[in-house]
C-alpha atoms as a PDB file:
ATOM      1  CA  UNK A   1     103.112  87.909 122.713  1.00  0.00           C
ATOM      2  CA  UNK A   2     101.783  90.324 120.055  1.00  0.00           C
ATOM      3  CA  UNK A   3     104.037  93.541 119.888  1.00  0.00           C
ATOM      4  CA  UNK A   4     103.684  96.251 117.310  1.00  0.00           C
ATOM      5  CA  UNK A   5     106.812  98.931 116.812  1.00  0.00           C
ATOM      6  CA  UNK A   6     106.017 101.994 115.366  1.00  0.00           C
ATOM      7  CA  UNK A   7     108.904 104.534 113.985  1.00  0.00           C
ATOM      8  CA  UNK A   8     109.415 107.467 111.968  1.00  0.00           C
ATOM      9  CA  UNK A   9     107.967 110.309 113.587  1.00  0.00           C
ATOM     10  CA  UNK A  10     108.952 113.175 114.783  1.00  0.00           C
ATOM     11  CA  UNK A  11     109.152 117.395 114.456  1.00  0.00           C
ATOM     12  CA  UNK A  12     108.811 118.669 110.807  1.00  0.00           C
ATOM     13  CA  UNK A  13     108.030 122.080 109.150  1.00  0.00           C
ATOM     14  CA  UNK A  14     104.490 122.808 107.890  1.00  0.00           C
ATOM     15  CA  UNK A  15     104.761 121.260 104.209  1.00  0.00           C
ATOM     16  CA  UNK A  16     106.873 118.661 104.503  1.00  0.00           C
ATOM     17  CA  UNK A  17     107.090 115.302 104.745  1.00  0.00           C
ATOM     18  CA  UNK A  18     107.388 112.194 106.971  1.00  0.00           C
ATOM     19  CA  UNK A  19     107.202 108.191 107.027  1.00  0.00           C
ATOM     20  CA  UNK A  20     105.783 106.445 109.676  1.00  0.00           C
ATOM     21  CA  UNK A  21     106.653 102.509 109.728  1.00  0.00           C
ATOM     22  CA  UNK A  22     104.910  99.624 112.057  1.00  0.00           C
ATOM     23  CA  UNK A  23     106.443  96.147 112.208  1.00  0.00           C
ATOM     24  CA  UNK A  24     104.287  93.746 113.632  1.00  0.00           C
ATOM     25  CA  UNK A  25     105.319  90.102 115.445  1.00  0.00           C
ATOM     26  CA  UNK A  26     104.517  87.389 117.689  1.00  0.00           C
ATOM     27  CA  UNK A  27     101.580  85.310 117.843  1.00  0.00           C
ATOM     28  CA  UNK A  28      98.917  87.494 115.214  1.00  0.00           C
ATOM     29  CA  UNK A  29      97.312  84.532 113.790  1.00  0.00           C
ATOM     30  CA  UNK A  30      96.928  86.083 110.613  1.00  0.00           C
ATOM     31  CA  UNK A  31      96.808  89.880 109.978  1.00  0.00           C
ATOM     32  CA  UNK A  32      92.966  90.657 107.813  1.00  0.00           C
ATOM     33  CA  UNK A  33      93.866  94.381 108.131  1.00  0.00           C
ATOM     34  CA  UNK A  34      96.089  97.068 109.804  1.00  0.00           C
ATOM     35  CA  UNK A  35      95.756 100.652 110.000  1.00  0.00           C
ATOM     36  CA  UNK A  36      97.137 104.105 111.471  1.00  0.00           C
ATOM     37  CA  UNK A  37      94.888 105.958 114.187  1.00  0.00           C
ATOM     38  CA  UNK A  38      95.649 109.717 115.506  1.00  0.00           C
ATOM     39  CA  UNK A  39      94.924 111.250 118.748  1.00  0.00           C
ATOM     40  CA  UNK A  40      95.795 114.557 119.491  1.00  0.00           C
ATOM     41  CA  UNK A  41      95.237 116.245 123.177  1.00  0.00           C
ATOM     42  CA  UNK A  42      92.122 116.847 124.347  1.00  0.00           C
ATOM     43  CA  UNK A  43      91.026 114.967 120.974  1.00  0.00           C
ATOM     44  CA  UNK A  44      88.847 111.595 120.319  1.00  0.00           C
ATOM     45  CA  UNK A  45      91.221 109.203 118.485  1.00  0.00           C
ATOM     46  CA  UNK A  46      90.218 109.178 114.793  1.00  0.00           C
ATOM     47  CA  UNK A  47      90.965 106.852 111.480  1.00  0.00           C
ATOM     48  CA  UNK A  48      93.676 108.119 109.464  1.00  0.00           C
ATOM     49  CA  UNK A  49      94.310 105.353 106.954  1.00  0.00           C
ATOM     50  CA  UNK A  50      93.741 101.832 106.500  1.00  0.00           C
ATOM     51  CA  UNK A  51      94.567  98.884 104.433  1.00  0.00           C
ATOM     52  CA  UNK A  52      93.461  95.107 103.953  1.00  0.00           C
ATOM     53  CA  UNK A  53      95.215  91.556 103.132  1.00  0.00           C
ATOM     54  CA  UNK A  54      93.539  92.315  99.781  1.00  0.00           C
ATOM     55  CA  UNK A  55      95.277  95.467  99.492  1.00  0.00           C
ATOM     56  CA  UNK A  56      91.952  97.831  99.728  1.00  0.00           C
ATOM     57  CA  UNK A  57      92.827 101.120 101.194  1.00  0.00           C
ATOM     58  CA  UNK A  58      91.017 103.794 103.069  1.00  0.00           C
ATOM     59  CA  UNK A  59      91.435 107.197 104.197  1.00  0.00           C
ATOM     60  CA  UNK A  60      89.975 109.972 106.136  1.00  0.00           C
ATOM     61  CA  UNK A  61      88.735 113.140 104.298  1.00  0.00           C
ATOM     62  CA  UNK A  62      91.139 115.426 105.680  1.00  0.00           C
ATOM     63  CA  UNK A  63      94.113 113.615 104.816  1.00  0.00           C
ATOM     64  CA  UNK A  64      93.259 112.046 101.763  1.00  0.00           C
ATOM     65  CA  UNK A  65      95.626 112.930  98.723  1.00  0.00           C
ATOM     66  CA  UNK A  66      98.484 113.725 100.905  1.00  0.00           C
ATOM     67  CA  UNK A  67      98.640 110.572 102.795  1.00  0.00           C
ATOM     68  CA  UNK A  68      99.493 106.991 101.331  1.00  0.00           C
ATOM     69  CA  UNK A  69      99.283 103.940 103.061  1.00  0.00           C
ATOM     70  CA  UNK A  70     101.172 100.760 102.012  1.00  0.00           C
ATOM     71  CA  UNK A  71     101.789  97.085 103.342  1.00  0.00           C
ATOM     72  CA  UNK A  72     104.830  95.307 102.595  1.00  0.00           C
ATOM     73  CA  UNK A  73     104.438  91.470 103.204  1.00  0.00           C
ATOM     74  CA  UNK A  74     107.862  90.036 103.368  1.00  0.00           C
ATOM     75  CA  UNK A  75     108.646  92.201 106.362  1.00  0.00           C
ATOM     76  CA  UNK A  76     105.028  92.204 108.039  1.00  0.00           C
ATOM     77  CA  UNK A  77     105.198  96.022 107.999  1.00  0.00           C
ATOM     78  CA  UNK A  78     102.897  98.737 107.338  1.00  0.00           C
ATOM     79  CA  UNK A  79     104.026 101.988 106.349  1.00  0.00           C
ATOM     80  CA  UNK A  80     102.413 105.837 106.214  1.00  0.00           C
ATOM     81  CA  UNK A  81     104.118 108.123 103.493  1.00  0.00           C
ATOM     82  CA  UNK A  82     102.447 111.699 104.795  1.00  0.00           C
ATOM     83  CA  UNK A  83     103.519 114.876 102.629  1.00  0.00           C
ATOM     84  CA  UNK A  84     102.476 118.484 102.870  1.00  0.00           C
ATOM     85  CA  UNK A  85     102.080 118.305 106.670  1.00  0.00           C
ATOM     86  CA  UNK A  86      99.737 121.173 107.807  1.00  0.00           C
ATOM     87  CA  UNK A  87     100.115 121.903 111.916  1.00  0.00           C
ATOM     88  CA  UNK A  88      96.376 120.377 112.106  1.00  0.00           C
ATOM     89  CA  UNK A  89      98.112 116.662 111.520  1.00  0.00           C
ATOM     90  CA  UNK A  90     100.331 117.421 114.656  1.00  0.00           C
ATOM     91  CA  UNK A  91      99.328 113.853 117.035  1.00  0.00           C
ATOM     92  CA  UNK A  92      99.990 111.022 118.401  1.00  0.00           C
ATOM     93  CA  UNK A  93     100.192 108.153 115.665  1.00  0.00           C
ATOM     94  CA  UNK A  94      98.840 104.671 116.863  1.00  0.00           C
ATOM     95  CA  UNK A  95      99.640 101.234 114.315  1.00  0.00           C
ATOM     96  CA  UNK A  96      96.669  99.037 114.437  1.00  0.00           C
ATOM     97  CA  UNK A  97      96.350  95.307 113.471  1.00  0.00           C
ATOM     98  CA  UNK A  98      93.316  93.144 113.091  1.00  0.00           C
ATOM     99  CA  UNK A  99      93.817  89.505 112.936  1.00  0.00           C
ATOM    100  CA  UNK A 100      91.605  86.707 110.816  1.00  0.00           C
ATOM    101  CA  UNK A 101      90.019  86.187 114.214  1.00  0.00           C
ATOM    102  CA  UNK A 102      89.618  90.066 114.327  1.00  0.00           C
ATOM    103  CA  UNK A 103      91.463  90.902 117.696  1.00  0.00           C
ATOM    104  CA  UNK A 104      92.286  93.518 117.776  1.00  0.00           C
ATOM    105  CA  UNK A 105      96.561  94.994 118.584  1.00  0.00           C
ATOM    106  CA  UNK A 106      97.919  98.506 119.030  1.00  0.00           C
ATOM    107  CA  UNK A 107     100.844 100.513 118.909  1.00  0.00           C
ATOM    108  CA  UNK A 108     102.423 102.308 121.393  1.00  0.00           C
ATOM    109  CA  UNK A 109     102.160 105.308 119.495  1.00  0.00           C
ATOM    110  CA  UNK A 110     104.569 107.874 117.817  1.00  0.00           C
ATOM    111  CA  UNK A 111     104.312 111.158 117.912  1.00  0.00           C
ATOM    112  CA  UNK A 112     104.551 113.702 114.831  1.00  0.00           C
ATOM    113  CA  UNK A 113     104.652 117.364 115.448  1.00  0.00           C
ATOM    114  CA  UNK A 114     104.143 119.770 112.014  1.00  0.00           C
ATOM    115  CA  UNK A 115     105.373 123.357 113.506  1.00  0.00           C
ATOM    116  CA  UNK A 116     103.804 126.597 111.951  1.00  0.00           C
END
């Protein structure tokens, strides 16, 4: 059984800062590429950031040069460094995980509010 845990989020002041983390286990098969997805009410669910096996990275417009994405091998994780928080990010964060096979896992989400 496939399970991906997603932490870090939570209520934070317009301009600052917060870490989302996803650890992913069970039966993957290989992970080609895992990613963060936001939905926020009444919203379609949109690409925030995403990142390879190789390392390739890839980020929507609106967030790109505040957000970083990152992968950290030895504990199967992906991680989402997000500074200067404007209200607009305020959403429900999913983890996503594509294996070699590319099935496709998710998150049960995390939500991040940015007040102001």
């Amino acid at each position: 059984q496939v399970q991906l845990v997603e932490s870090g989020g939570g209520l934070v002041q317009a301009g600052g800062s917060l870490r989302l983390s996803c650890a992913a286990s069970g039966s993957i098969f290989g992970i080609n590429a895992m990613g963060w997805y936001r939905q926020a009410p009444g919203k379609q669910r949109e690409l925030v950031a995403s990142i390879t096996s190789g390392g390739s990275t890839n980020y929507a417009d609106s967030v790109k040069g505040r957000f970083t994405i990152s992968r950290d091998n030895a504990k199967n994780t992906v991680s989402l460094q997000m500074n200067s928080l404007k209200p607009e990010d305020t959403a429900v964060y999913y983890c996503k995980v594509v294996n070699r096979f590319l099935s496709n896992y998710w998150g049960q989400g995390t939500q991040v509010t940015v007040s102001s």
